[in-house]
PDB file of N, CA and C in Angstrom:
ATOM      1  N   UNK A   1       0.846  -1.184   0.000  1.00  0.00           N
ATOM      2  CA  UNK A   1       0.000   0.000   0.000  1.00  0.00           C
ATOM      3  C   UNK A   1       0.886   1.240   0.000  1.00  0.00           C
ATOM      4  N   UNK A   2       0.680   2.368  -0.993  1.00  0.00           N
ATOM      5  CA  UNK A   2       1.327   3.702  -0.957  1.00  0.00           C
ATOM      6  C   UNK A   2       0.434   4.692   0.113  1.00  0.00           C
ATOM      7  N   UNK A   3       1.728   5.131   0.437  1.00  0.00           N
ATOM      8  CA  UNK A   3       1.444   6.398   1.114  1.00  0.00           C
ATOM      9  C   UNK A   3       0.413   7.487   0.630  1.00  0.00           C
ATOM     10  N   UNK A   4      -0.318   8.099   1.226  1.00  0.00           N
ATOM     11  CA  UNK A   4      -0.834   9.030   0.149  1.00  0.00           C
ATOM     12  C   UNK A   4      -0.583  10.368   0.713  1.00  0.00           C
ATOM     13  N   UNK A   5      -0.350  11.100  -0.321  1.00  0.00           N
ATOM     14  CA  UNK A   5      -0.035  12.638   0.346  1.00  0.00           C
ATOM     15  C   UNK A   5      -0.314  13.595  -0.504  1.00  0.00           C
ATOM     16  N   UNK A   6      -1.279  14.321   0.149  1.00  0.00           N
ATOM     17  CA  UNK A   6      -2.003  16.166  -0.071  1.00  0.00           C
ATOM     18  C   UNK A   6      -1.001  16.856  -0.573  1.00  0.00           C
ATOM     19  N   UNK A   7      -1.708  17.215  -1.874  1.00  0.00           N
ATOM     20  CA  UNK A   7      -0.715  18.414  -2.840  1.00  0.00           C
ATOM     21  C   UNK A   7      -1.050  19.919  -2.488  1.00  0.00           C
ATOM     22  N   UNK A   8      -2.469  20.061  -1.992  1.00  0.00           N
ATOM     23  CA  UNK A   8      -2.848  21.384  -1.398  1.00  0.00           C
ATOM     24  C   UNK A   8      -2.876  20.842   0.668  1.00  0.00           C
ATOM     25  N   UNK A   9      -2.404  22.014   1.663  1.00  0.00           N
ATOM     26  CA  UNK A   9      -2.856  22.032   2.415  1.00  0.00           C
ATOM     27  C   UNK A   9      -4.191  23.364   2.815  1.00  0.00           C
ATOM     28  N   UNK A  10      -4.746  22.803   4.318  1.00  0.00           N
ATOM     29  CA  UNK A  10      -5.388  23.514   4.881  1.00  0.00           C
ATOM     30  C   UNK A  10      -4.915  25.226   4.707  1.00  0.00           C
ATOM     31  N   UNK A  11      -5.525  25.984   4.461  1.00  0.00           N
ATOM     32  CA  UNK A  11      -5.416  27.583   4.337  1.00  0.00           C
ATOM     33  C   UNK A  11      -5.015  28.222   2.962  1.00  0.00           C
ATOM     34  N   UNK A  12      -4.799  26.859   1.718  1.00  0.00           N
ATOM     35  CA  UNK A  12      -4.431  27.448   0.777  1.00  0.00           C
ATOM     36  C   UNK A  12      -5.513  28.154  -0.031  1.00  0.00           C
ATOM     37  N   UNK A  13      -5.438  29.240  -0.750  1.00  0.00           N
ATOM     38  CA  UNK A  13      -6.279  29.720  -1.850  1.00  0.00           C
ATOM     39  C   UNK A  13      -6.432  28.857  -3.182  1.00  0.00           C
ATOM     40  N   UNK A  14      -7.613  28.400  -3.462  1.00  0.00           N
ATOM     41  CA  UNK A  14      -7.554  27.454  -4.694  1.00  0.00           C
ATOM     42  C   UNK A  14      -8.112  27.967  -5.999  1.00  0.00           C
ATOM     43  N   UNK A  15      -8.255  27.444  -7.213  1.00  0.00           N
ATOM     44  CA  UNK A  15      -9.029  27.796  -8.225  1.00  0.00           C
ATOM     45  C   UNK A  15      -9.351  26.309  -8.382  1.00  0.00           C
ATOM     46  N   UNK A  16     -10.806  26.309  -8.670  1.00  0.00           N
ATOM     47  CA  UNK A  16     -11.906  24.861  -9.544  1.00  0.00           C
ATOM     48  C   UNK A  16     -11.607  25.230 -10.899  1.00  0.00           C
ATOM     49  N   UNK A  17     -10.789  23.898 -11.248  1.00  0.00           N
ATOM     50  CA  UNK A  17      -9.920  23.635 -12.726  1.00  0.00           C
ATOM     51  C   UNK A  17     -11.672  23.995 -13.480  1.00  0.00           C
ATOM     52  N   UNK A  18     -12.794  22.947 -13.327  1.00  0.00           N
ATOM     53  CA  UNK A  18     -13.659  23.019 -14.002  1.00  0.00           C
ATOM     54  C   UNK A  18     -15.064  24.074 -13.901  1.00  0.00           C
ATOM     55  N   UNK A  19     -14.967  24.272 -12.838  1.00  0.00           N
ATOM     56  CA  UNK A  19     -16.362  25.360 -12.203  1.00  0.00           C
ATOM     57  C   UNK A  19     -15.878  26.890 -12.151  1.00  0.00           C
ATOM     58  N   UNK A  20     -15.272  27.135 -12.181  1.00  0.00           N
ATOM     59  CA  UNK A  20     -13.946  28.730 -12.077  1.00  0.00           C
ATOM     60  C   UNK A  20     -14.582  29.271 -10.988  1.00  0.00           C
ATOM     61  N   UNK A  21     -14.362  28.473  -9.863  1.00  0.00           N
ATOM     62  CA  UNK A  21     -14.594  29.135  -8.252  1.00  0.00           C
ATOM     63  C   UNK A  21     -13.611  29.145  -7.650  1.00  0.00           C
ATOM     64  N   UNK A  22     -13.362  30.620  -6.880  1.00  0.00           N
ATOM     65  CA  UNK A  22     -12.471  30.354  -5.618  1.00  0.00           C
ATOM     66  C   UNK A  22     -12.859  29.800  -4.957  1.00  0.00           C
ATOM     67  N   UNK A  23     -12.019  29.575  -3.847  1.00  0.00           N
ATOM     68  CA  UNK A  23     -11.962  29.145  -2.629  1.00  0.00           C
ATOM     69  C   UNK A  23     -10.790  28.783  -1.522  1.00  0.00           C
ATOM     70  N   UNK A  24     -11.181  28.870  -0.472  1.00  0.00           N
ATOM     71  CA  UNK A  24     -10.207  28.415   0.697  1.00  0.00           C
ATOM     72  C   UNK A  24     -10.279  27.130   1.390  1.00  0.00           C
ATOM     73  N   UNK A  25      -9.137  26.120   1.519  1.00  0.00           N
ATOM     74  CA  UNK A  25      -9.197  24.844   2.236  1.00  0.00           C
ATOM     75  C   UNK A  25      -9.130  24.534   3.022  1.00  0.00           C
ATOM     76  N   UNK A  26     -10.404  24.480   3.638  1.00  0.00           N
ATOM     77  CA  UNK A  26     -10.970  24.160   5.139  1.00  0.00           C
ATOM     78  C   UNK A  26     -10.515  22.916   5.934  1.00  0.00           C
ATOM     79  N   UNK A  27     -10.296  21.444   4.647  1.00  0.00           N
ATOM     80  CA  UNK A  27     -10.260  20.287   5.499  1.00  0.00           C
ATOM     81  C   UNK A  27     -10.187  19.406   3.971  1.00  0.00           C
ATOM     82  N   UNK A  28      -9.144  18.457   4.719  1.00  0.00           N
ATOM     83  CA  UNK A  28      -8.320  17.206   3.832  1.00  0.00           C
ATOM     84  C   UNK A  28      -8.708  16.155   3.974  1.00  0.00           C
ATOM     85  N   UNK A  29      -9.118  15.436   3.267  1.00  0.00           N
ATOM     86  CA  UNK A  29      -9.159  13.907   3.526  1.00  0.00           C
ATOM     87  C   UNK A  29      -8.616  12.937   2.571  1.00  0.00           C
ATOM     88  N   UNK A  30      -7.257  12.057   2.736  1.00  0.00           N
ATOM     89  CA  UNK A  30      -6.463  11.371   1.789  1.00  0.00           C
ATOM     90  C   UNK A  30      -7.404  10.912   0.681  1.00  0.00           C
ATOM     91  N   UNK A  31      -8.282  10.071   1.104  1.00  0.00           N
ATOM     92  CA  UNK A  31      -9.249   9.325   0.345  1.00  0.00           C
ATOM     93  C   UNK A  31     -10.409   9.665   0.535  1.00  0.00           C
ATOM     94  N   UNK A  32     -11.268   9.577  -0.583  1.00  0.00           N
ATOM     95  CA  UNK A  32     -13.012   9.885  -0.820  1.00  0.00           C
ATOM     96  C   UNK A  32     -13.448   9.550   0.708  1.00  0.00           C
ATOM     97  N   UNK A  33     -14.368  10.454   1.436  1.00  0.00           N
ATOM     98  CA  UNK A  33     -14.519  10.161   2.644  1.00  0.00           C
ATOM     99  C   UNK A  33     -16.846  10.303   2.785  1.00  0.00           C
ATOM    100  N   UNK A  34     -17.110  10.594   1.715  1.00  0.00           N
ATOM    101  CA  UNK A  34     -18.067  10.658   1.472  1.00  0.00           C
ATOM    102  C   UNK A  34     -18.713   9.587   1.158  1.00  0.00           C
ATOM    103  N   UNK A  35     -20.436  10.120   0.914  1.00  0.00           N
ATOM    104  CA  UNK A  35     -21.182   8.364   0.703  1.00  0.00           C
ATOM    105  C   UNK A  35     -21.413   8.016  -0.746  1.00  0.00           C
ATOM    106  N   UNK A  36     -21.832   6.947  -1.540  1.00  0.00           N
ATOM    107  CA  UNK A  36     -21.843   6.511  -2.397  1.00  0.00           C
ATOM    108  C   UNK A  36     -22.464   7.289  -3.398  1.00  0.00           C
ATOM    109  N   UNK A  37     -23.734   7.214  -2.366  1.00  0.00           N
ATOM    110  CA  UNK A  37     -25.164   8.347  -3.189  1.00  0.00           C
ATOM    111  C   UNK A  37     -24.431   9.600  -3.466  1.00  0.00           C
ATOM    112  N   UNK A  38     -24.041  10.664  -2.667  1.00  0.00           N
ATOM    113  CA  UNK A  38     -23.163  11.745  -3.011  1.00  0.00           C
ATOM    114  C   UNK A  38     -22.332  11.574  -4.256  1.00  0.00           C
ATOM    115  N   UNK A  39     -21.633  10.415  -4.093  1.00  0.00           N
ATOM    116  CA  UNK A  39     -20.510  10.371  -5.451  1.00  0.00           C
ATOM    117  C   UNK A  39     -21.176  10.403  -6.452  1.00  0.00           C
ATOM    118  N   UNK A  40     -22.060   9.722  -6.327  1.00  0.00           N
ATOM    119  CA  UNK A  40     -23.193   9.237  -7.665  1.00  0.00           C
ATOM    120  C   UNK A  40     -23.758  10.669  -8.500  1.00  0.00           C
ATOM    121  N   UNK A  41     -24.035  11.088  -7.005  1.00  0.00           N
ATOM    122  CA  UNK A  41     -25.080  12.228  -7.807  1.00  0.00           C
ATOM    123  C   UNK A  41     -23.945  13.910  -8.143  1.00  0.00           C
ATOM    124  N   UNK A  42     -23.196  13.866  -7.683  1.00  0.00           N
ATOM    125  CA  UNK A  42     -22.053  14.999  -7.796  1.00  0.00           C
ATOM    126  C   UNK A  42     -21.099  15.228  -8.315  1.00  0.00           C
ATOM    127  N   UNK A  43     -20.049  13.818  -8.148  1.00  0.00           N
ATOM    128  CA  UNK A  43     -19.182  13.906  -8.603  1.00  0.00           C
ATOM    129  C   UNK A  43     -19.328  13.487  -9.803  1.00  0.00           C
ATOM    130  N   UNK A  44     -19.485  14.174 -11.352  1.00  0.00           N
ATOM    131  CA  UNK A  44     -20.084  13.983 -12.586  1.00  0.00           C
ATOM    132  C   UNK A  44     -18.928  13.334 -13.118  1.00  0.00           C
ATOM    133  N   UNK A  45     -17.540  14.160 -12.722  1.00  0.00           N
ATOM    134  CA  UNK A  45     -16.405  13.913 -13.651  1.00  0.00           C
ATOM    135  C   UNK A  45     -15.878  12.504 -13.224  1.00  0.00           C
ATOM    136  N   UNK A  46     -16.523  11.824 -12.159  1.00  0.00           N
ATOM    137  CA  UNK A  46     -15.811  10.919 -11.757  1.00  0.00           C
ATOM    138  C   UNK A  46     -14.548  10.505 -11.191  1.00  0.00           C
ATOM    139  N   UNK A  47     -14.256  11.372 -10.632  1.00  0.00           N
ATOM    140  CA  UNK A  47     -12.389  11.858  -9.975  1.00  0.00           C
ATOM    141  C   UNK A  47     -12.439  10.332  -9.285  1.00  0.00           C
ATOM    142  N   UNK A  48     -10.766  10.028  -9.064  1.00  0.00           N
ATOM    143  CA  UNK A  48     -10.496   8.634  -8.367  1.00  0.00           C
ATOM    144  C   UNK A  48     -11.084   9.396  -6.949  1.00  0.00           C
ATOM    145  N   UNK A  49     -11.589   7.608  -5.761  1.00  0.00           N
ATOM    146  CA  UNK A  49     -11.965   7.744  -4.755  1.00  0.00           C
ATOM    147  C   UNK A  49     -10.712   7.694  -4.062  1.00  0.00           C
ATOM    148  N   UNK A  50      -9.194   7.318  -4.204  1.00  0.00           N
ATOM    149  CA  UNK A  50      -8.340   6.588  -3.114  1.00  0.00           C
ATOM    150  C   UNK A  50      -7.704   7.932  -3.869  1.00  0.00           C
ATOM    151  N   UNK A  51      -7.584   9.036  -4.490  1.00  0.00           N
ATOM    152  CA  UNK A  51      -6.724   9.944  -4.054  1.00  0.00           C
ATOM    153  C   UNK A  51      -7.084  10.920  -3.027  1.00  0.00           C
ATOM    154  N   UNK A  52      -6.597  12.108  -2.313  1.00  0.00           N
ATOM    155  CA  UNK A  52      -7.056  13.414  -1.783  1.00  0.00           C
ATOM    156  C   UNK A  52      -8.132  13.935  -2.502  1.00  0.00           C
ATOM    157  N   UNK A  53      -9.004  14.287  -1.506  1.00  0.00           N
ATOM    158  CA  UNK A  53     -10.455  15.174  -1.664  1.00  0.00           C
ATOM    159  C   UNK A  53      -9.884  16.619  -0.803  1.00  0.00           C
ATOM    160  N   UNK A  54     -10.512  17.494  -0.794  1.00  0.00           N
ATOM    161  CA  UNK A  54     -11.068  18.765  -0.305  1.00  0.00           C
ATOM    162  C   UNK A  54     -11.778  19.487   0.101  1.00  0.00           C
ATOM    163  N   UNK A  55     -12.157  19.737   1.813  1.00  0.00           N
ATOM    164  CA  UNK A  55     -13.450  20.943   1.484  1.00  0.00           C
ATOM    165  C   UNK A  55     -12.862  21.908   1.584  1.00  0.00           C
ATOM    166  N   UNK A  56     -13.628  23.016   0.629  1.00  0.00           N
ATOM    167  CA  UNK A  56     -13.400  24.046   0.222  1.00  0.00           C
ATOM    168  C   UNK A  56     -14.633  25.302   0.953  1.00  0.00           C
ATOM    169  N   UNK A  57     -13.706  26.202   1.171  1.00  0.00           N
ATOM    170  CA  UNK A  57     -15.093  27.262   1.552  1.00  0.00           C
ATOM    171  C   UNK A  57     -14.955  28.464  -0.073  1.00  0.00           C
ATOM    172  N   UNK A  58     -16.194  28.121  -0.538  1.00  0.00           N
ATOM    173  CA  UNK A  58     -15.984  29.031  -1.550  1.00  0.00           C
ATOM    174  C   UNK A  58     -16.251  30.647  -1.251  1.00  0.00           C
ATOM    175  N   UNK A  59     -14.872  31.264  -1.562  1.00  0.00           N
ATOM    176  CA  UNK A  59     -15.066  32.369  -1.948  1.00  0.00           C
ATOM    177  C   UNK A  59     -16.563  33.324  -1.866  1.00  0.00           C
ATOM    178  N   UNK A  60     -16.619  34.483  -1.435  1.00  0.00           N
ATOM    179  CA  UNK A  60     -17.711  35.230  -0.829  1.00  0.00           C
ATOM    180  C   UNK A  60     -19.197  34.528  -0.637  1.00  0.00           C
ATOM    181  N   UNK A  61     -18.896  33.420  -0.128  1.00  0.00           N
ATOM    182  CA  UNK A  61     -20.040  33.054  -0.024  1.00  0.00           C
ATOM    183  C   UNK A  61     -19.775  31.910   1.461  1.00  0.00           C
ATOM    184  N   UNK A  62     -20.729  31.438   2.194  1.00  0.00           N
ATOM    185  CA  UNK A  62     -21.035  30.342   2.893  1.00  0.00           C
ATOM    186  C   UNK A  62     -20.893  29.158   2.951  1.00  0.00           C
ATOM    187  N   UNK A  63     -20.799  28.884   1.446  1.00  0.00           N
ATOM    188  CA  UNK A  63     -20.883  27.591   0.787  1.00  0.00           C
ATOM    189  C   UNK A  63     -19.578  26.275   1.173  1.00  0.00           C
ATOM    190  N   UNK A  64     -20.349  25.248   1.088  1.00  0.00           N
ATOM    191  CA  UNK A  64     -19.158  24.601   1.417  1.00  0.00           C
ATOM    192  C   UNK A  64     -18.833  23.154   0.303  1.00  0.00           C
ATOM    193  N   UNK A  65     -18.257  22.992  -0.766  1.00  0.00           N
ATOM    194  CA  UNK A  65     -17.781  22.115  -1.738  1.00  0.00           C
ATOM    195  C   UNK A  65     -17.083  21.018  -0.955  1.00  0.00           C
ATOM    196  N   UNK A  66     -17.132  19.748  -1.692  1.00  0.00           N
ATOM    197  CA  UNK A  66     -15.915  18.674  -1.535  1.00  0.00           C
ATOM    198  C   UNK A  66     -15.640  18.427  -2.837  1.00  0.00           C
ATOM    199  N   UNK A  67     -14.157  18.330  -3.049  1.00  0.00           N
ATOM    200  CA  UNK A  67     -13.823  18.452  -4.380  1.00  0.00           C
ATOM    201  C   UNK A  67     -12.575  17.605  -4.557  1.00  0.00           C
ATOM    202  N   UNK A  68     -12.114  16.693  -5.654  1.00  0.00           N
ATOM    203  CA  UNK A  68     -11.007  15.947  -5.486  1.00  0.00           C
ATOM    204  C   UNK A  68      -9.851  16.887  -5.779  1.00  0.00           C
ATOM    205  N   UNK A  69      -8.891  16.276  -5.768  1.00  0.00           N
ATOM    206  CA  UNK A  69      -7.652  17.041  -5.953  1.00  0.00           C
ATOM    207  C   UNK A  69      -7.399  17.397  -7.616  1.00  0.00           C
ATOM    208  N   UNK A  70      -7.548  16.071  -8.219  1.00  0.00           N
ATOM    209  CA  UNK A  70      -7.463  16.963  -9.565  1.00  0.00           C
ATOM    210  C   UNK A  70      -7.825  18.213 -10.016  1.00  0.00           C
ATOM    211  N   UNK A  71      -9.120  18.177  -9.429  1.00  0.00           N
ATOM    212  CA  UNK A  71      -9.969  19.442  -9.981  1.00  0.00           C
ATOM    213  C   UNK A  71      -9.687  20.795  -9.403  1.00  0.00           C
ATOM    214  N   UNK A  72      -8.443  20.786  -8.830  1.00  0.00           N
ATOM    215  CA  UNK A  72      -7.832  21.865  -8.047  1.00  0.00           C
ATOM    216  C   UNK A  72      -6.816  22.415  -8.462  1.00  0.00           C
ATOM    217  N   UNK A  73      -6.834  23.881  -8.211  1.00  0.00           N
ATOM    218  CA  UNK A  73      -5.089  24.114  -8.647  1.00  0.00           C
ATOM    219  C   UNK A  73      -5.131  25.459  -7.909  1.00  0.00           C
ATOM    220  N   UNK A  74      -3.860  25.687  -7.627  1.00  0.00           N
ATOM    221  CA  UNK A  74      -3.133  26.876  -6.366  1.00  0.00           C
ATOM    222  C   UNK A  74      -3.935  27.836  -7.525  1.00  0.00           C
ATOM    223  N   UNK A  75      -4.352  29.209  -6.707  1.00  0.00           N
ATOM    224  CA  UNK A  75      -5.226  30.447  -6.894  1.00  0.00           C
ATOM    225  C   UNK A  75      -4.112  31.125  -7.492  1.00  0.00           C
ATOM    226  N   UNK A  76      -3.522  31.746  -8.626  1.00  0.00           N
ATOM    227  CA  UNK A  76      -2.395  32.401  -8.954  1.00  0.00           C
ATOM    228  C   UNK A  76      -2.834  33.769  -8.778  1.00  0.00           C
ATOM    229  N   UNK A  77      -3.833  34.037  -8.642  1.00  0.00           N
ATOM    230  CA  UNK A  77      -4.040  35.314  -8.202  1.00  0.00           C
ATOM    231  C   UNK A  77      -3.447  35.906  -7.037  1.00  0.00           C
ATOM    232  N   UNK A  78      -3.656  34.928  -5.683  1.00  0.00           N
ATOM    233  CA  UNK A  78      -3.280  34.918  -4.725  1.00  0.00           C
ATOM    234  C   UNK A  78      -2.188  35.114  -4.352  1.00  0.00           C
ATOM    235  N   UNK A  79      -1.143  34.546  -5.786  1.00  0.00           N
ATOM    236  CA  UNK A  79       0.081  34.722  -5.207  1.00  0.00           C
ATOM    237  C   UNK A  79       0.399  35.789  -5.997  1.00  0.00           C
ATOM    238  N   UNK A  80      -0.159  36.394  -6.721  1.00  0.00           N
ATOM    239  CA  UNK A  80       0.750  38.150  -6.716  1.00  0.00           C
ATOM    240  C   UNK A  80       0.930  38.983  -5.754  1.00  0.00           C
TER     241      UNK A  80
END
């Protein structure tokens, strides 16, 4: 069995590769930590379950996403 290890941590600024939302990373979980039905009905793109997921607090809003890691990438805005 491999190790698995988070390419984003907690507090980073993100961009949604596919939805073009910010957001901030609230909480990690190595592997899909959610229920079946959820995957079914949400996750459209089908991201692997045994890599890193994400919740995300999106950007000016309340809202709260779980999102795999693919579909993520560092906020380059953020870092100017």
């Amino acid at each position: 069995m491999s190790a698995l290890k988070a390419k984003f941590c907690i507090g980073q600024l993100i961009n949604h590769k596919l939805f073009n939302y910010r957001g901030i990373i609230v909480g990690v979980d190595l592997e899909f930590q959610n229920s079946d039905e959820w995957y079914e009905t949400m996750a459209r793109s089908r991201p692997p379950k045994d890599q890193p997921w994400y919740h995300i607090r999106v950007h000016n809003g309340t809202r709260l996403t779980y999102v795999a890691e693919r579909n993520l990438e560092l906020d380059m805005i953020a870092l100017n």
